[in-house]
N, C-alpha and C. Protein backbone atom coordinates (compact mmCIF):
# COMPACT_ATOMS: atom_id res chain seq x y z
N UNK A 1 6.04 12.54 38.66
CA UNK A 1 5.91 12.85 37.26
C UNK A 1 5.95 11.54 36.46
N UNK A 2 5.10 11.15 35.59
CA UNK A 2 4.59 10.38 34.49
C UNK A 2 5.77 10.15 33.62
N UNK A 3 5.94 9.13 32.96
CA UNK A 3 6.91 9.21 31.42
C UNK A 3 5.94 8.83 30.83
N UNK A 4 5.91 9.26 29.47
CA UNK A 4 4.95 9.06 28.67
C UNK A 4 5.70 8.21 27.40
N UNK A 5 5.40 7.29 27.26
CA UNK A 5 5.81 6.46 25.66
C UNK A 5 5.73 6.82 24.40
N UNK A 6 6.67 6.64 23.61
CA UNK A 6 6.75 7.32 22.44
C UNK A 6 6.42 5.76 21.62
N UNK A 7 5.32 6.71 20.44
CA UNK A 7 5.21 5.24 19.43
C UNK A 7 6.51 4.97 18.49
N UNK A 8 6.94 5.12 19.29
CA UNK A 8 8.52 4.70 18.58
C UNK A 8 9.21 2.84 18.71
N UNK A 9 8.63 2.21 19.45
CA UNK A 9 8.98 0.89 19.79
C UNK A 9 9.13 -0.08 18.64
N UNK A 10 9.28 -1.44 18.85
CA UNK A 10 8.73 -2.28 18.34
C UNK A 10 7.76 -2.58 17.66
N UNK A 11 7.86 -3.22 16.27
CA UNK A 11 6.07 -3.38 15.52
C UNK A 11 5.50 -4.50 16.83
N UNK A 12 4.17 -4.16 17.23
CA UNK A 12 3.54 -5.20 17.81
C UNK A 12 2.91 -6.37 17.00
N UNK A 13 2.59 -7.59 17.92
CA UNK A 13 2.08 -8.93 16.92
C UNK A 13 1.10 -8.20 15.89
N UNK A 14 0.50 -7.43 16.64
CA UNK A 14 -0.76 -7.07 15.30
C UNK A 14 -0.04 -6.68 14.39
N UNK A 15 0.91 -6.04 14.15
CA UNK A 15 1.68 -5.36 13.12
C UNK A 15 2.08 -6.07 11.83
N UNK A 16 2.74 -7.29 12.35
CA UNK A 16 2.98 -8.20 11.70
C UNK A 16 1.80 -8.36 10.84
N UNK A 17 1.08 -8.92 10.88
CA UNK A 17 -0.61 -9.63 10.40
C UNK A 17 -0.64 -8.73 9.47
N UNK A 18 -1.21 -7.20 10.01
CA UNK A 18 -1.36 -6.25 9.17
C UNK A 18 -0.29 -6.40 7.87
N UNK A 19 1.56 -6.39 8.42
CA UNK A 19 2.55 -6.21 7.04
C UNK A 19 1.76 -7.53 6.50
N UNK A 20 1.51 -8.55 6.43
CA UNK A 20 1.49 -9.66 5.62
C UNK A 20 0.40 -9.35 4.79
N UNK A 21 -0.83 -8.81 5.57
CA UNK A 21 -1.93 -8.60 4.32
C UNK A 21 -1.87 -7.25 3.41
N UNK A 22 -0.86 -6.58 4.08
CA UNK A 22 -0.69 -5.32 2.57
C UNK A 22 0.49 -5.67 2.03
N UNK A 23 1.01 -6.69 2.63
CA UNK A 23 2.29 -7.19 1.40
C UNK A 23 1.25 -8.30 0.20
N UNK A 24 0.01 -9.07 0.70
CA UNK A 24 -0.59 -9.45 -0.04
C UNK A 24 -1.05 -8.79 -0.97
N UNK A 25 -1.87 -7.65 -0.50
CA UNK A 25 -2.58 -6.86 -1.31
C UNK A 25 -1.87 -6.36 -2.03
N UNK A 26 -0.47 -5.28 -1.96
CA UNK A 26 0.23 -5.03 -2.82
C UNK A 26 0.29 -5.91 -3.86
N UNK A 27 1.12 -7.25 -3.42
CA UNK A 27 1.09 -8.21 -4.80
C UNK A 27 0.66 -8.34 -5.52
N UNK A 28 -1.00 -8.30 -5.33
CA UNK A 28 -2.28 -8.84 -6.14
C UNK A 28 -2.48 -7.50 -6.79
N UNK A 29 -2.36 -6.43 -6.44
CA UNK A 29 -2.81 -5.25 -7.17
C UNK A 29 -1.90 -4.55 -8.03
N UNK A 30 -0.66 -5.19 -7.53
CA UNK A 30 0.40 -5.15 -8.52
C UNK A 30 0.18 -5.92 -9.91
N UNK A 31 -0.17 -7.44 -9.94
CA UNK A 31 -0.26 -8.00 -10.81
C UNK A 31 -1.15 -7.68 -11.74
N UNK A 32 -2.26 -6.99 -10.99
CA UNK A 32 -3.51 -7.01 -11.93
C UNK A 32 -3.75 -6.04 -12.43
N UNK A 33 -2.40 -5.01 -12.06
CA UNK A 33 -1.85 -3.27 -13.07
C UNK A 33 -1.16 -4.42 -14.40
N UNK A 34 -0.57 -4.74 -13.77
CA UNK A 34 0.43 -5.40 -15.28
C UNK A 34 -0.71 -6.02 -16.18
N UNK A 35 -1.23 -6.99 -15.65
CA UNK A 35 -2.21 -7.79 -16.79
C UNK A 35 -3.27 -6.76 -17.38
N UNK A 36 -4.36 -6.38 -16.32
CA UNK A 36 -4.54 -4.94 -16.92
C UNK A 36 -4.09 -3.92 -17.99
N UNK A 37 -2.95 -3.57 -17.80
CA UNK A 37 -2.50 -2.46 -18.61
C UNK A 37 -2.31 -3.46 -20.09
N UNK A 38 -1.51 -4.58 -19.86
CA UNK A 38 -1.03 -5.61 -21.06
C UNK A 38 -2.53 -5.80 -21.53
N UNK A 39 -3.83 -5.93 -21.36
CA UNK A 39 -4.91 -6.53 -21.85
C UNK A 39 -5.40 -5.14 -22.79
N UNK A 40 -5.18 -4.17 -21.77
CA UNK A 40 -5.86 -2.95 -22.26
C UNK A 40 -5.32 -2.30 -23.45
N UNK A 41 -4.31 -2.44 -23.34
CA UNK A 41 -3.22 -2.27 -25.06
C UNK A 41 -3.14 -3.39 -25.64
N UNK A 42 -3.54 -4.49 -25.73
CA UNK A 42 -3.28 -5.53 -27.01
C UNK A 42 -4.73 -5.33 -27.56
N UNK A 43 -5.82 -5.18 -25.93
CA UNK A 43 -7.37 -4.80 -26.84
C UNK A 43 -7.62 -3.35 -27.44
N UNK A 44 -6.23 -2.37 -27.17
CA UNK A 44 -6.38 -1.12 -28.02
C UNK A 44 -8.42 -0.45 -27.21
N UNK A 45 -8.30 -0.89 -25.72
CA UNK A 45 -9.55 -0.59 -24.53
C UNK A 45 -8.51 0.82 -23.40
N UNK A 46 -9.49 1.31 -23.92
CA UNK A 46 -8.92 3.16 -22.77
C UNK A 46 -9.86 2.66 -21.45
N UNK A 47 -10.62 1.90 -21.55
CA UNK A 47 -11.62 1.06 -20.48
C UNK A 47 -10.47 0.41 -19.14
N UNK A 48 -9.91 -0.37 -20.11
CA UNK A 48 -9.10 -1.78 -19.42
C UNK A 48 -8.05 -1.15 -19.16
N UNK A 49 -7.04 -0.28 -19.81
CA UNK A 49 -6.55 0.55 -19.04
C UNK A 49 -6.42 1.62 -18.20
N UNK A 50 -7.79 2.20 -17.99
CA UNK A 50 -8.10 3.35 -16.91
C UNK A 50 -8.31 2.32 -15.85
N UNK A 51 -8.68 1.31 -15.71
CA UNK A 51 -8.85 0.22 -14.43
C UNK A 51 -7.68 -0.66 -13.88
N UNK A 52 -6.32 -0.29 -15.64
CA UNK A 52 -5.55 -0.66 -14.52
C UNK A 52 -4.62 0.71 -13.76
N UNK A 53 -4.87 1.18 -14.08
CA UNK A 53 -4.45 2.57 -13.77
C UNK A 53 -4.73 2.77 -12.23
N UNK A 54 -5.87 2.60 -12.43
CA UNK A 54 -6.96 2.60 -10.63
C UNK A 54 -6.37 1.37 -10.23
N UNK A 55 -5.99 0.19 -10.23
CA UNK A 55 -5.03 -0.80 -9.82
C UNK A 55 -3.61 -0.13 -9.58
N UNK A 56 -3.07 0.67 -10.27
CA UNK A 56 -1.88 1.15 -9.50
C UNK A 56 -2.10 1.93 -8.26
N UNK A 57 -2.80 2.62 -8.28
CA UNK A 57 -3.55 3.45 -7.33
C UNK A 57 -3.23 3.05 -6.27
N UNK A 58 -4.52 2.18 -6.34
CA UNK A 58 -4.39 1.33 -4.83
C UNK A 58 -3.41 0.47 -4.68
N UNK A 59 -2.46 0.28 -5.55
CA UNK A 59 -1.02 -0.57 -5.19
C UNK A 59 -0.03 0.23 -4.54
N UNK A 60 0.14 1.44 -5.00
CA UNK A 60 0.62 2.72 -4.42
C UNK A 60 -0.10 3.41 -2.73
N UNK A 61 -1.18 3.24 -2.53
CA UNK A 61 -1.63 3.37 -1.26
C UNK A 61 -1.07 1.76 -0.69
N UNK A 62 -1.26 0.97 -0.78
CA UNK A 62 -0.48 -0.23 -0.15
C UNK A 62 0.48 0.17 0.05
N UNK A 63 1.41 0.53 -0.79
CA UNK A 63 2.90 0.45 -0.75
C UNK A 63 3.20 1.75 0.93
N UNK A 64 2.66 2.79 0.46
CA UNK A 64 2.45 3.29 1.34
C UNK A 64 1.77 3.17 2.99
N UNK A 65 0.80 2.36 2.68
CA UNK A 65 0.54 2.01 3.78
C UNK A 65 1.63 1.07 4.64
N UNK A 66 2.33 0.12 3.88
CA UNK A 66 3.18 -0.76 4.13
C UNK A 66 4.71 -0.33 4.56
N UNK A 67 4.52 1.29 4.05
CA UNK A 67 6.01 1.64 4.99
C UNK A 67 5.47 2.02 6.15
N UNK A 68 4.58 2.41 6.14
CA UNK A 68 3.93 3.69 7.57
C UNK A 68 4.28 2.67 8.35
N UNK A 69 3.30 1.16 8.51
CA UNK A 69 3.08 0.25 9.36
C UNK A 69 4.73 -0.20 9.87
N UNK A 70 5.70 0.25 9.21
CA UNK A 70 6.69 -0.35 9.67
C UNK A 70 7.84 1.01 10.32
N UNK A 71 7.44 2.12 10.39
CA UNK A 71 7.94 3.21 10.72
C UNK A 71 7.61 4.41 11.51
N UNK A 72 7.69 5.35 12.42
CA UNK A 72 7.56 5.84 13.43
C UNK A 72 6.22 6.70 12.99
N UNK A 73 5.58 7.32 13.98
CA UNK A 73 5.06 8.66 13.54
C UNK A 73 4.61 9.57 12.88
N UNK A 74 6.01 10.32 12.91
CA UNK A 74 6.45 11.22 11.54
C UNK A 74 5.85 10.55 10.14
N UNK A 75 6.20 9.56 9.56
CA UNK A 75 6.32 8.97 8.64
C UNK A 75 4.42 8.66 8.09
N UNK A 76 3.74 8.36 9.31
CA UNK A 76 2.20 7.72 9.07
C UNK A 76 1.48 9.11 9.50
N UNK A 77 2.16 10.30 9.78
CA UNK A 77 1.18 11.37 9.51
C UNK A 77 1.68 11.63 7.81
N UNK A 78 2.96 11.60 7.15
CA UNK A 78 2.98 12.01 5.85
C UNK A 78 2.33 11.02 5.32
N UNK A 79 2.32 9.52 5.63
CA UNK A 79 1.61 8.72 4.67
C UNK A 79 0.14 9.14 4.51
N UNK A 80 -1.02 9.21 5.77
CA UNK A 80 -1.94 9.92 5.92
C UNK A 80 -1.97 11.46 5.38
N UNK A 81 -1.45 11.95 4.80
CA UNK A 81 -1.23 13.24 4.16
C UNK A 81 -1.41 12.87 2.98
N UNK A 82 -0.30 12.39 2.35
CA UNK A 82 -0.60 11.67 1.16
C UNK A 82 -2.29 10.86 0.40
């Protein structure tokens, strides 16, 4: 009889790589909600702030993506749900 492995281990090297570029991406899409939203209300633009809006978005799928990558299973079928 077989044992079968649970993805429960260690992040592998790839893992790493991956956290660094959605800890990047987070950053950058973080920043560019703030400047965004700040541009879009001093220009009194529903434009510049619906884009940064869609910048949180995808800062929020980062963020998410960025726990999954660091947590079992369970966790990256709810992130994938989400």
């Amino acid at each position: 009889m077989e044992t079968m492995a649970c993805d429960c281990g260690h992040p592998s090297a790839g893992t790493k790589a991956e956290r660094r570029t959605l800890q990047i991406a987070l950053m950058l899409n973080s920043a560019m909600f703030v400047v965004g939203m700040a541009a879009g209300l001093w220009a009194q633009s529903s434009g510049l702030m619906a884009d940064a809006l869609d910048m949180l978005t995808d800062a929020t799928a980062y963020g998410l993506s960025l726990m999954a990558v660091t947590r079992g299973a369970r966790l990256k079928r709810e992130s994938a749900a989400v």
